[in-house]
PDB file of N, CA and C in Angstrom:
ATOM      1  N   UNK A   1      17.453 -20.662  11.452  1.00  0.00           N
ATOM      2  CA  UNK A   1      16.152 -20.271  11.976  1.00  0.00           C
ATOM      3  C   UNK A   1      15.115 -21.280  11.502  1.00  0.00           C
ATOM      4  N   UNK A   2      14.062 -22.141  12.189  1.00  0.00           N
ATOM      5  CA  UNK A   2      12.894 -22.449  12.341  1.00  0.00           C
ATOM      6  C   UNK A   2      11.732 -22.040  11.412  1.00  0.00           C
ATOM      7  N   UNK A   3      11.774 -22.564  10.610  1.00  0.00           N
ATOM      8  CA  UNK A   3      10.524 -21.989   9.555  1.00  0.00           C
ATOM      9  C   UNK A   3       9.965 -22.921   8.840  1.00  0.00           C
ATOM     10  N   UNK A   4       8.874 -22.873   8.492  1.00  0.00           N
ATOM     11  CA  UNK A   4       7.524 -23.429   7.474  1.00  0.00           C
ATOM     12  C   UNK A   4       7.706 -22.634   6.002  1.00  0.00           C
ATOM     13  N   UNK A   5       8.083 -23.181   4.882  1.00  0.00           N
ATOM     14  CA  UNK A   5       7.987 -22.529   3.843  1.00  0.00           C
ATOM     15  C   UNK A   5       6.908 -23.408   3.228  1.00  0.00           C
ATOM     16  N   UNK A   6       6.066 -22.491   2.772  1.00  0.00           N
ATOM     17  CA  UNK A   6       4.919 -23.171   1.720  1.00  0.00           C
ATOM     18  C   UNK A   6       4.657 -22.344   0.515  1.00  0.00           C
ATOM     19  N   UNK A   7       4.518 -23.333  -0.605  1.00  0.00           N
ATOM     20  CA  UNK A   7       4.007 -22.870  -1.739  1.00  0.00           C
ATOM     21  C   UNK A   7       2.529 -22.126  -1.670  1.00  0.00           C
ATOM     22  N   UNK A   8       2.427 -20.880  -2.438  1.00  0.00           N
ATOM     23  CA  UNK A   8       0.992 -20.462  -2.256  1.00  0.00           C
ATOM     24  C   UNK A   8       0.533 -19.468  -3.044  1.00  0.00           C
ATOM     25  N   UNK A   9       0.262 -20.255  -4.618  1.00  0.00           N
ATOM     26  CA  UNK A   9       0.324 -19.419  -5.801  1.00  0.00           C
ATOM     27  C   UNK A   9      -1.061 -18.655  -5.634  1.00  0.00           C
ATOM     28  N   UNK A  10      -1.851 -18.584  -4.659  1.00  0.00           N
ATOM     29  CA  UNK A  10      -2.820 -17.646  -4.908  1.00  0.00           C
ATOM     30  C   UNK A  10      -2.594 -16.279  -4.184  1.00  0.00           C
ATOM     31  N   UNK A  11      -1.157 -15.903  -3.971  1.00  0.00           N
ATOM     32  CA  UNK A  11      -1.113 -14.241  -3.049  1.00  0.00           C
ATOM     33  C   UNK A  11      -1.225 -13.502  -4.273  1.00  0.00           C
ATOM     34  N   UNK A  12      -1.442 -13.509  -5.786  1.00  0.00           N
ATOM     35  CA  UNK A  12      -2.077 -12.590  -6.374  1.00  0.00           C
ATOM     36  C   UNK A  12      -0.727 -11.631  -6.439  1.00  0.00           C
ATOM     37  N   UNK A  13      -0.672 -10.571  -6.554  1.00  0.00           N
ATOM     38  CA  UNK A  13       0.901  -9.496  -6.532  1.00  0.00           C
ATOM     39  C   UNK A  13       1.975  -9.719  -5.782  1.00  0.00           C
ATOM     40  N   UNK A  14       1.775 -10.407  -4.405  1.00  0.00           N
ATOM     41  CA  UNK A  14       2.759 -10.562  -3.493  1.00  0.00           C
ATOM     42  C   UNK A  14       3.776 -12.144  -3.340  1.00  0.00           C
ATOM     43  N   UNK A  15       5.051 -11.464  -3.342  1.00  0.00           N
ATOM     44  CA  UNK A  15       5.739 -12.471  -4.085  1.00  0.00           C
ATOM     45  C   UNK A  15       5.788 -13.507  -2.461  1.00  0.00           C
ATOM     46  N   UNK A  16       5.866 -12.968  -1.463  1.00  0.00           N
ATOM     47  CA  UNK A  16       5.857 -13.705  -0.403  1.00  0.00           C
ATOM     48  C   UNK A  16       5.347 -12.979   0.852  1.00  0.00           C
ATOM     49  N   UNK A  17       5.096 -13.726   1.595  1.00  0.00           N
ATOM     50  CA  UNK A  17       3.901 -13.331   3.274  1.00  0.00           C
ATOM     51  C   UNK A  17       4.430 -14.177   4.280  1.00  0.00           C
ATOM     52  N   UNK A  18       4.736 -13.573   5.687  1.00  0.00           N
ATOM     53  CA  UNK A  18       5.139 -14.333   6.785  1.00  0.00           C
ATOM     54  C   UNK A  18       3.646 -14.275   7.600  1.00  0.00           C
ATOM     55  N   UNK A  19       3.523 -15.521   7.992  1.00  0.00           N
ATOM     56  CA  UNK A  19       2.268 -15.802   9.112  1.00  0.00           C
ATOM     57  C   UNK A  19       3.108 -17.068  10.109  1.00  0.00           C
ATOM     58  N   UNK A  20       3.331 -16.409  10.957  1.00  0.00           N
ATOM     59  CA  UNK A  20       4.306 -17.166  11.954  1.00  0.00           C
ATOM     60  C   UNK A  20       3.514 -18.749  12.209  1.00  0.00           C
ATOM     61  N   UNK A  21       4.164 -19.553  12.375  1.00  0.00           N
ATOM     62  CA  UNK A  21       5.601 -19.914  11.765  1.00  0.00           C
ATOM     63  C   UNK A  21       5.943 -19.999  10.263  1.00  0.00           C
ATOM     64  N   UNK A  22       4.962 -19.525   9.440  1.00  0.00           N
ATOM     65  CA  UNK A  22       4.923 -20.080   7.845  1.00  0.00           C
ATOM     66  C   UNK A  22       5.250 -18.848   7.045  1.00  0.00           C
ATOM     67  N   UNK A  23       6.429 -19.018   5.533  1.00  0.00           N
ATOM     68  CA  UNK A  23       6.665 -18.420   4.892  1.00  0.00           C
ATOM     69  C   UNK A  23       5.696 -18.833   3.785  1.00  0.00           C
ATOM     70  N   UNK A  24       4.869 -17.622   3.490  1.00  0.00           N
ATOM     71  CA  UNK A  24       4.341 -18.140   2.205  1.00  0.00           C
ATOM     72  C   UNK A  24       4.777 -17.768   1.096  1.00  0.00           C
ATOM     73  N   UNK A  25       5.034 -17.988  -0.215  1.00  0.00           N
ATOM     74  CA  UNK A  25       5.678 -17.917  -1.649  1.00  0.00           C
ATOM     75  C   UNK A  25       4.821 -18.024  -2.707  1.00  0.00           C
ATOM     76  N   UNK A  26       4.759 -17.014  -3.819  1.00  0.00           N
ATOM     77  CA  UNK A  26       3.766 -17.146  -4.976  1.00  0.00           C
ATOM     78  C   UNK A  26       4.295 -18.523  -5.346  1.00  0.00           C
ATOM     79  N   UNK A  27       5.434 -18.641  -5.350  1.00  0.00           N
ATOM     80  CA  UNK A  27       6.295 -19.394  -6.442  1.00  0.00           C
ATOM     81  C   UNK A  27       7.296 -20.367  -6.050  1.00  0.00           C
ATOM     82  N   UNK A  28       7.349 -21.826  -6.214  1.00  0.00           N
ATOM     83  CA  UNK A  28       8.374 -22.182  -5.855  1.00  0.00           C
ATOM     84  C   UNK A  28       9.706 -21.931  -5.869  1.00  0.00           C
ATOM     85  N   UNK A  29      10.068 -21.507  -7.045  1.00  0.00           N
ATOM     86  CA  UNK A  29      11.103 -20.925  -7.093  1.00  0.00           C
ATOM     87  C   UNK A  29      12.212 -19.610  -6.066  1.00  0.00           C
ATOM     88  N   UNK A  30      10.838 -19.283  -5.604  1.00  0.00           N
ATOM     89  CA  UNK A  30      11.358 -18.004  -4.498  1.00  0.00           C
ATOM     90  C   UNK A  30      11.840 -18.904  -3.561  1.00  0.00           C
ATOM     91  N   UNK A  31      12.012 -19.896  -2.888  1.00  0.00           N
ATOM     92  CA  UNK A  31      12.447 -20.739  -1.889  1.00  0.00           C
ATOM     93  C   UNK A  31      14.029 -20.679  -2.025  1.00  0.00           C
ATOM     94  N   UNK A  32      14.876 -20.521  -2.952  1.00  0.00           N
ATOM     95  CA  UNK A  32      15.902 -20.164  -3.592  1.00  0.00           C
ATOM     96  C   UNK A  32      16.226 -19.031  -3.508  1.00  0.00           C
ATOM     97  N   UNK A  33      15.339 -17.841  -3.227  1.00  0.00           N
ATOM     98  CA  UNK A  33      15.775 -16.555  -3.760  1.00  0.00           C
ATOM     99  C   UNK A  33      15.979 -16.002  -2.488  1.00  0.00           C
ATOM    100  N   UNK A  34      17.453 -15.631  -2.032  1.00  0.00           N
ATOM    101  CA  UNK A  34      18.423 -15.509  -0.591  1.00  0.00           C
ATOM    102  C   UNK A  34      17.563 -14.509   0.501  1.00  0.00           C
ATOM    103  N   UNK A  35      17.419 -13.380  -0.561  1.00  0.00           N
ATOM    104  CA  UNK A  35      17.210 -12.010  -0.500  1.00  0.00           C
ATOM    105  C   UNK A  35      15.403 -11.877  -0.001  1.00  0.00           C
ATOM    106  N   UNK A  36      14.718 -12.452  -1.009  1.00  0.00           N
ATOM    107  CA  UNK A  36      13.503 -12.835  -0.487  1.00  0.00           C
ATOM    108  C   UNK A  36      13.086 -13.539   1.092  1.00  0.00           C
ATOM    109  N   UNK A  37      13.747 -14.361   1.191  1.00  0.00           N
ATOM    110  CA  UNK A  37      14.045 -15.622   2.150  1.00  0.00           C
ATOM    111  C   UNK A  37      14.764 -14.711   3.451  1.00  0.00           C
ATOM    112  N   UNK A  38      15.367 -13.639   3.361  1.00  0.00           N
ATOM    113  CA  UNK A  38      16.192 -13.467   4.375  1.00  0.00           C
ATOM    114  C   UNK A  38      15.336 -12.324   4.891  1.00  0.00           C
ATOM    115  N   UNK A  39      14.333 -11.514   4.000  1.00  0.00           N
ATOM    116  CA  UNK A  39      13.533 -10.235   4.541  1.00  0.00           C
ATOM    117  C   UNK A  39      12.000 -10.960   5.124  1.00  0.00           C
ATOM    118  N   UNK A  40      11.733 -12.199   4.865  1.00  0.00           N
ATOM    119  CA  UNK A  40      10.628 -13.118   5.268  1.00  0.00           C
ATOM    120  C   UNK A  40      10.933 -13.505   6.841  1.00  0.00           C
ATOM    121  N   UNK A  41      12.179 -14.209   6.843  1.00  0.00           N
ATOM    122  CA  UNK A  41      13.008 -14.157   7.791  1.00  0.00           C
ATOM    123  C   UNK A  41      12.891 -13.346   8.892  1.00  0.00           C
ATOM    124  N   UNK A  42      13.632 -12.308   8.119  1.00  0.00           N
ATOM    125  CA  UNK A  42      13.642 -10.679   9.354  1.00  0.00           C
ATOM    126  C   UNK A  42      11.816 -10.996   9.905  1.00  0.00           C
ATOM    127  N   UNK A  43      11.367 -10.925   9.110  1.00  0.00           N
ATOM    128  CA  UNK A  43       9.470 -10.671   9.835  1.00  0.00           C
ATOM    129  C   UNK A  43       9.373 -11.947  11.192  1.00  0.00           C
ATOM    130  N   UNK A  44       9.935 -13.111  10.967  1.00  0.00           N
ATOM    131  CA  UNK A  44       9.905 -14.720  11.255  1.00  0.00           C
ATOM    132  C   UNK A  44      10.379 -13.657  12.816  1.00  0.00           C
ATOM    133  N   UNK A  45      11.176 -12.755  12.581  1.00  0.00           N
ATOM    134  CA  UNK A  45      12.101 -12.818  13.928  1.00  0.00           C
ATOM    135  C   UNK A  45      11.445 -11.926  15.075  1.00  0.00           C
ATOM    136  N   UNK A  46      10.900 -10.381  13.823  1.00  0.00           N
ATOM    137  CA  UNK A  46      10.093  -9.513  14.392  1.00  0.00           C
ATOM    138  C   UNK A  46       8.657 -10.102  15.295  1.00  0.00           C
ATOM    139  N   UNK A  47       8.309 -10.743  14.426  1.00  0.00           N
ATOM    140  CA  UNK A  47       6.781 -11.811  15.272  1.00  0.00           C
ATOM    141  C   UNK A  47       7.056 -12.378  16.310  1.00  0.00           C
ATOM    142  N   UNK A  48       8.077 -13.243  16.389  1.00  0.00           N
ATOM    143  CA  UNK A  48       8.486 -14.375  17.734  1.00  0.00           C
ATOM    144  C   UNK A  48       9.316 -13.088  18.646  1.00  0.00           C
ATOM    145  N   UNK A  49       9.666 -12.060  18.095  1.00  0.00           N
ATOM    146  CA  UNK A  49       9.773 -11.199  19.691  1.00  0.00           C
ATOM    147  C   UNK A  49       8.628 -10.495  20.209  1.00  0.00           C
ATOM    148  N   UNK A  50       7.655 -10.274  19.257  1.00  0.00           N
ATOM    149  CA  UNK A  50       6.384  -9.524  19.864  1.00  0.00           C
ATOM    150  C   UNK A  50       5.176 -10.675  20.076  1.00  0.00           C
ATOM    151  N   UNK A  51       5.631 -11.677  20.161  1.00  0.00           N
ATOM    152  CA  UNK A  51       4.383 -13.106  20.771  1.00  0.00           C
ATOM    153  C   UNK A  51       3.483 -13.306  19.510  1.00  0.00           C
ATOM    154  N   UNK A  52       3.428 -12.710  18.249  1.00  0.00           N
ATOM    155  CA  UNK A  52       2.925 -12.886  17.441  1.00  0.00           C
ATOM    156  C   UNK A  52       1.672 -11.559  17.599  1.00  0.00           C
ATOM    157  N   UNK A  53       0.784 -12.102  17.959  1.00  0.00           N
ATOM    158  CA  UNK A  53      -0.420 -10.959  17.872  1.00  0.00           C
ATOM    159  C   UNK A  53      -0.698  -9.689  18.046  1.00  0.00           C
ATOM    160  N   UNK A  54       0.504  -9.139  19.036  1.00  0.00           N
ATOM    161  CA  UNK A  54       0.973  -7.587  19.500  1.00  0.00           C
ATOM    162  C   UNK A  54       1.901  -7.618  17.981  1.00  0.00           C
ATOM    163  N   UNK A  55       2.393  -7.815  17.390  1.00  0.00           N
ATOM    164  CA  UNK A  55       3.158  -8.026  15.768  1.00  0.00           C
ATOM    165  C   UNK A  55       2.173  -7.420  14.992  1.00  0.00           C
ATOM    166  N   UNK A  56       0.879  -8.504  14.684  1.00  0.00           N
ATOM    167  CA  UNK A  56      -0.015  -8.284  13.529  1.00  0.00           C
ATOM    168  C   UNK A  56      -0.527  -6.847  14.315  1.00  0.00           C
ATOM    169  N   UNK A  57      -0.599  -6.443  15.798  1.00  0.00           N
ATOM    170  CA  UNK A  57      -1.923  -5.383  15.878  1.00  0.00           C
ATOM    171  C   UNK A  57      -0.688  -3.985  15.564  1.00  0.00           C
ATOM    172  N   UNK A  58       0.668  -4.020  15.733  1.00  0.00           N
ATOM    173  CA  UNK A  58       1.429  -3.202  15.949  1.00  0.00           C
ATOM    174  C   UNK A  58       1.380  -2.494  14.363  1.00  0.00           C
ATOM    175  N   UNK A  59       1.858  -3.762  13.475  1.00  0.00           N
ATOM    176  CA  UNK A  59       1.973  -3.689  12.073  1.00  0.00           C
ATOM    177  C   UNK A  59       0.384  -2.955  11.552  1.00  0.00           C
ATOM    178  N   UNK A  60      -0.382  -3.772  11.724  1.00  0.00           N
ATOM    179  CA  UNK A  60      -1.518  -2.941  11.240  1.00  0.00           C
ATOM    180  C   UNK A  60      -1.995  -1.267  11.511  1.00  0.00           C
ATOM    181  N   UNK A  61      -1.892  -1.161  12.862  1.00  0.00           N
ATOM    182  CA  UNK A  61      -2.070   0.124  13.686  1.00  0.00           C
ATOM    183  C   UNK A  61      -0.659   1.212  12.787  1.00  0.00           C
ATOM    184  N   UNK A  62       0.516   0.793  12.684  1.00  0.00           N
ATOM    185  CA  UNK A  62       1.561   1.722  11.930  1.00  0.00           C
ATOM    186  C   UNK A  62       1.412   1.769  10.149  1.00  0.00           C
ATOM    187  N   UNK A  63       0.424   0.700   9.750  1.00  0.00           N
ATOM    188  CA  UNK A  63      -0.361   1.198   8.358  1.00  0.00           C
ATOM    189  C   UNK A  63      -1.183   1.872   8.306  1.00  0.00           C
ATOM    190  N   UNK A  64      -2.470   2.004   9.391  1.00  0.00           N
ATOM    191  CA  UNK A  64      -2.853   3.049   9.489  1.00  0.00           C
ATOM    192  C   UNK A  64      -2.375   4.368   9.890  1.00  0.00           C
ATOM    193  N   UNK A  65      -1.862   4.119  10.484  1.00  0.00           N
ATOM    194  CA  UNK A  65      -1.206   5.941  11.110  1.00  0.00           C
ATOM    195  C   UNK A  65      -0.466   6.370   9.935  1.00  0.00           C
ATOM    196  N   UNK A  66       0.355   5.493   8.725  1.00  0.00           N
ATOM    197  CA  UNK A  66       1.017   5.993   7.473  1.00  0.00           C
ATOM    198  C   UNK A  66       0.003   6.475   6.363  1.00  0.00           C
ATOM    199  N   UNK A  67      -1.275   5.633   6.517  1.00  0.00           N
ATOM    200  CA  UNK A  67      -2.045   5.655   5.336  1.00  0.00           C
ATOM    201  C   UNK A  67      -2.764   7.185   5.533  1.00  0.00           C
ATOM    202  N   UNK A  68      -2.958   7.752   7.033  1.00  0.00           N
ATOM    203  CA  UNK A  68      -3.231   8.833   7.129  1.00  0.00           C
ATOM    204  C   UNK A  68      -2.145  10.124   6.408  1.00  0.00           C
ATOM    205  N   UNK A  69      -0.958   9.554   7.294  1.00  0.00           N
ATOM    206  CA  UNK A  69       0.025  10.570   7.234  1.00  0.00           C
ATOM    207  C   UNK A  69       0.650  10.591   5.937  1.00  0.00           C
ATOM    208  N   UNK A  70       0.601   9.864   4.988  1.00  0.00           N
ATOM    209  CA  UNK A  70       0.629   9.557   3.527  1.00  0.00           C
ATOM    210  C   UNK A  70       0.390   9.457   2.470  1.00  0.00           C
ATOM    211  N   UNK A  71      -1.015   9.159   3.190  1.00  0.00           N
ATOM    212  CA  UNK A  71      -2.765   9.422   1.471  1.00  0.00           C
ATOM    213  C   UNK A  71      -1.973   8.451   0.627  1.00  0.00           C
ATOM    214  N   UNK A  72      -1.234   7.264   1.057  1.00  0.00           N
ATOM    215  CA  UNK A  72      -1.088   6.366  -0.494  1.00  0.00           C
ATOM    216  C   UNK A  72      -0.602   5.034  -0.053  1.00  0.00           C
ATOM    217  N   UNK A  73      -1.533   4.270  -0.516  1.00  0.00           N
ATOM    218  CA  UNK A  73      -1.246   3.192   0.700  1.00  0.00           C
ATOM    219  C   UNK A  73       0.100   1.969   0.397  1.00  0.00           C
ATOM    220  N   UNK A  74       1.049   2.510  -1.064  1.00  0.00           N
ATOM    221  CA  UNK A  74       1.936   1.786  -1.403  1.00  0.00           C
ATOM    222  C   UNK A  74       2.749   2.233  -0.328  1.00  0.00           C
ATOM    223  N   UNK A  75       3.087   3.292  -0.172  1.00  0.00           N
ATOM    224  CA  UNK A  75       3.953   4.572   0.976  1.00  0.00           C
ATOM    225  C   UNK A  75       3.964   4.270   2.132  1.00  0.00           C
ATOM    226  N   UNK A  76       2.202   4.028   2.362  1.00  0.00           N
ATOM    227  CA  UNK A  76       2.214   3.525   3.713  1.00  0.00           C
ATOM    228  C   UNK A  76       2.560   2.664   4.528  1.00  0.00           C
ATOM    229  N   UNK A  77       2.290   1.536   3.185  1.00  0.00           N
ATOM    230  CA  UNK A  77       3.136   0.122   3.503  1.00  0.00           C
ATOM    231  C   UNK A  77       4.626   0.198   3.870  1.00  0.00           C
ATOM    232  N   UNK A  78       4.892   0.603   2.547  1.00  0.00           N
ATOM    233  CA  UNK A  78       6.950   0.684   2.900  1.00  0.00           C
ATOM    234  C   UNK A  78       7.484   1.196   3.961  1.00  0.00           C
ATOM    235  N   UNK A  79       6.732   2.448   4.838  1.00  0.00           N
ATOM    236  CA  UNK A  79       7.233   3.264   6.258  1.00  0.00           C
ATOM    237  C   UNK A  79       6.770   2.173   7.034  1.00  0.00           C
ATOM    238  N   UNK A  80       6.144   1.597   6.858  1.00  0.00           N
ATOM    239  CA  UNK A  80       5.738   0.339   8.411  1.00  0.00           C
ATOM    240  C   UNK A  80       6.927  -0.175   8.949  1.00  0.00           C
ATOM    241  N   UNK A  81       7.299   0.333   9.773  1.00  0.00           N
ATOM    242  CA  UNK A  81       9.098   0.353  10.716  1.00  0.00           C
ATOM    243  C   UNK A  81       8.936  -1.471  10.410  1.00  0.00           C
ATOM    244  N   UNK A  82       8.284  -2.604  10.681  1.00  0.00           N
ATOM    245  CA  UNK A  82       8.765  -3.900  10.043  1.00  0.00           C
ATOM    246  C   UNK A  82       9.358  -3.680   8.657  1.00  0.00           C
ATOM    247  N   UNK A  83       8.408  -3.422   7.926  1.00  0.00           N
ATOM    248  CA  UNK A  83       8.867  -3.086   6.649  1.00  0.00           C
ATOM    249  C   UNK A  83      10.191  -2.417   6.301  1.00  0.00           C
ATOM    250  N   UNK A  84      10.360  -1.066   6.913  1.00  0.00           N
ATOM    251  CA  UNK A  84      11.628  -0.346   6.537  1.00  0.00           C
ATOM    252  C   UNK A  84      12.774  -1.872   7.084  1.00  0.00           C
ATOM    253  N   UNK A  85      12.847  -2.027   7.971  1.00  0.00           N
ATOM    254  CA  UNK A  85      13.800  -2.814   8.840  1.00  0.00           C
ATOM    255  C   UNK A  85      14.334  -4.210   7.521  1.00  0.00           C
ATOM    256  N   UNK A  86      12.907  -4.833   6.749  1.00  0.00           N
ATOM    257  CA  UNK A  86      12.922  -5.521   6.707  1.00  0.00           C
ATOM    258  C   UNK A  86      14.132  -5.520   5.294  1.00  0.00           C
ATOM    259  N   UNK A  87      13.605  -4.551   4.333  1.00  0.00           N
ATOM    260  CA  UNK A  87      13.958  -4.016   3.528  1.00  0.00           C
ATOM    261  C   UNK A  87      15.053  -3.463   3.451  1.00  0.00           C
ATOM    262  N   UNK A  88      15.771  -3.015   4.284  1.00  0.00           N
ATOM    263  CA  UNK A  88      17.146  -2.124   4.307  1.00  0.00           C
ATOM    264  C   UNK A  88      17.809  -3.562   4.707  1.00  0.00           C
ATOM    265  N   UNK A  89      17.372  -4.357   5.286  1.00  0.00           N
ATOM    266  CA  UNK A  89      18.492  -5.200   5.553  1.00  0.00           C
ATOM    267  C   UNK A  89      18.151  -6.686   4.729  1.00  0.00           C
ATOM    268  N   UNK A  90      17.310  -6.740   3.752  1.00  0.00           N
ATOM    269  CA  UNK A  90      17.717  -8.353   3.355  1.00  0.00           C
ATOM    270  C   UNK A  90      18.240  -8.484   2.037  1.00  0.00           C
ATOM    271  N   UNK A  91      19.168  -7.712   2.082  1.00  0.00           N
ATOM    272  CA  UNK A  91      20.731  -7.711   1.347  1.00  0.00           C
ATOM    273  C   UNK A  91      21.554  -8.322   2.218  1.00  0.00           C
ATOM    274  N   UNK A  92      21.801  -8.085   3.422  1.00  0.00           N
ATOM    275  CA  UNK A  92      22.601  -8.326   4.405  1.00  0.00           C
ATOM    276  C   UNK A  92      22.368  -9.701   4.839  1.00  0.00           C
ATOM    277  N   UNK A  93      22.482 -10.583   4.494  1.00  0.00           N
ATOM    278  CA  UNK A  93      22.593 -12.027   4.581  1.00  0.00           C
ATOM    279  C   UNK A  93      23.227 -12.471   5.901  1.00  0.00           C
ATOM    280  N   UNK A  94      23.578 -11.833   6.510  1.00  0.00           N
ATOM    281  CA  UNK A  94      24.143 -12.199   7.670  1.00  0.00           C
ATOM    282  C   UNK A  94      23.550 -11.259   9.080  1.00  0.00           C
ATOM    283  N   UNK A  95      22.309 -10.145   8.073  1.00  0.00           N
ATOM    284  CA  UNK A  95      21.635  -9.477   9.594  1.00  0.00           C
ATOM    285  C   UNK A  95      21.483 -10.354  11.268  1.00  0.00           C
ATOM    286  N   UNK A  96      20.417 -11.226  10.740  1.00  0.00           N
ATOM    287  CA  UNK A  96      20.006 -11.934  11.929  1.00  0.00           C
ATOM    288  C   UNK A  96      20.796 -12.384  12.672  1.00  0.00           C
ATOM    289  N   UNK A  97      22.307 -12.644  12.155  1.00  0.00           N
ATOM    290  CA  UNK A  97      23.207 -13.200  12.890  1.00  0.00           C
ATOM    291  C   UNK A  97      23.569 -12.072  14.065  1.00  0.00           C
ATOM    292  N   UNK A  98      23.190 -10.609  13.624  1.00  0.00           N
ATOM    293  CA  UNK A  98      24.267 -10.020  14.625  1.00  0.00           C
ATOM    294  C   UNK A  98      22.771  -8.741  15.013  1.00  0.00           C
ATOM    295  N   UNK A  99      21.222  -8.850  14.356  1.00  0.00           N
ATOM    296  CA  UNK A  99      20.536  -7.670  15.072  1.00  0.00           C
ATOM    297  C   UNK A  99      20.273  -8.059  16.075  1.00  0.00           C
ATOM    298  N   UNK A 100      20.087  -6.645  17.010  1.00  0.00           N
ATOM    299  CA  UNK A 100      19.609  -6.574  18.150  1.00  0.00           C
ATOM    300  C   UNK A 100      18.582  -7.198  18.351  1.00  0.00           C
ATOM    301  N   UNK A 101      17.804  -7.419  19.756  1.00  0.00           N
ATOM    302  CA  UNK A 101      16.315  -7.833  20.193  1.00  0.00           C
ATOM    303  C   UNK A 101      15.791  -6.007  20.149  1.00  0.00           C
ATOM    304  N   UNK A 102      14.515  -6.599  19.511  1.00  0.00           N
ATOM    305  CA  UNK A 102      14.007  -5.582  19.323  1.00  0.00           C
ATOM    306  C   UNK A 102      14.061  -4.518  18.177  1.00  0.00           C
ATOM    307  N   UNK A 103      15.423  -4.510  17.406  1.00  0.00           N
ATOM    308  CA  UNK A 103      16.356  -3.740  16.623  1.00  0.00           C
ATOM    309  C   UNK A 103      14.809  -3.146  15.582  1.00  0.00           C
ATOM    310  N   UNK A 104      13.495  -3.577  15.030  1.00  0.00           N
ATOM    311  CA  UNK A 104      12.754  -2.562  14.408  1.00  0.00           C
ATOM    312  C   UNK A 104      11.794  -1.008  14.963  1.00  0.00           C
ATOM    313  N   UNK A 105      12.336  -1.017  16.258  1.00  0.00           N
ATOM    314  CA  UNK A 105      12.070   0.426  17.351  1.00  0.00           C
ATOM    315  C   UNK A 105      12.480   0.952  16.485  1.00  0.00           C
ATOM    316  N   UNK A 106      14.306   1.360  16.167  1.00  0.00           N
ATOM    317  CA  UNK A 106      14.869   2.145  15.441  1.00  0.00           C
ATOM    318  C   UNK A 106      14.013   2.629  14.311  1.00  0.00           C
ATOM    319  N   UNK A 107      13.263   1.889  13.743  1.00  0.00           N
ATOM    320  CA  UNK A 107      12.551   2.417  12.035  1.00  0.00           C
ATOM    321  C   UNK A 107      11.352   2.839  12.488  1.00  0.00           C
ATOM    322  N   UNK A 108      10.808   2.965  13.436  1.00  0.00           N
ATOM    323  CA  UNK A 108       9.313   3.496  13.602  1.00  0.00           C
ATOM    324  C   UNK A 108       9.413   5.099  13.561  1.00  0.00           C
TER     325      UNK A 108
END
């Protein structure tokens, strides 16, 4: 897969951020780290099927509807169907090879 990895020690708590086409990383070292790299990935894939901007408005709009339905906005984050998707599978080192188009419907 096609990607921009950049160093970008100012995300403050977050160890890494996808902004299509670019992976961003607190740390160089995360460039190495499979698991990190492969749930950055999953997002890389989720964006380029939703054109990018229907992505950011989808993702945002399902943090709000959690942050309601949740009152806690760590909670809210993690149910964001990107998120669940992203998370259950970047253990699986070989997801992208075989998910569906579309395959984060299932987690919403």
């Amino acid at each position: 897969m096609w990607k921009i990895v950049v160093h970008a020690p100012f995300l403050g708590n977050i160890a890494g951020i996808t902004l299509y086409p670019f992976i961003l990383i607190k740390h160089k070292a995360y460039k190495n780290d499979k698991f990190l790299m492969n749930h950055e990935e999953i997002h890389l894939q989720q964006q380029k099927e939703l054109l990018v901007l229907p992505f950011y408005l989808l993702y945002i709009g399902n943090y709000c509807y959690n942050l309601f339905k949740y009152k806690d906005r760590h909670q809210a984050y993690l149910n964001i169907c990107f998120e669940r998707e992203a998370y259950q599978n970047d253990f699986h080192l070989d997801y992208l090879k075989k998910r569906k188009l579309f395959a984060f419907w299932k987690y919403w």
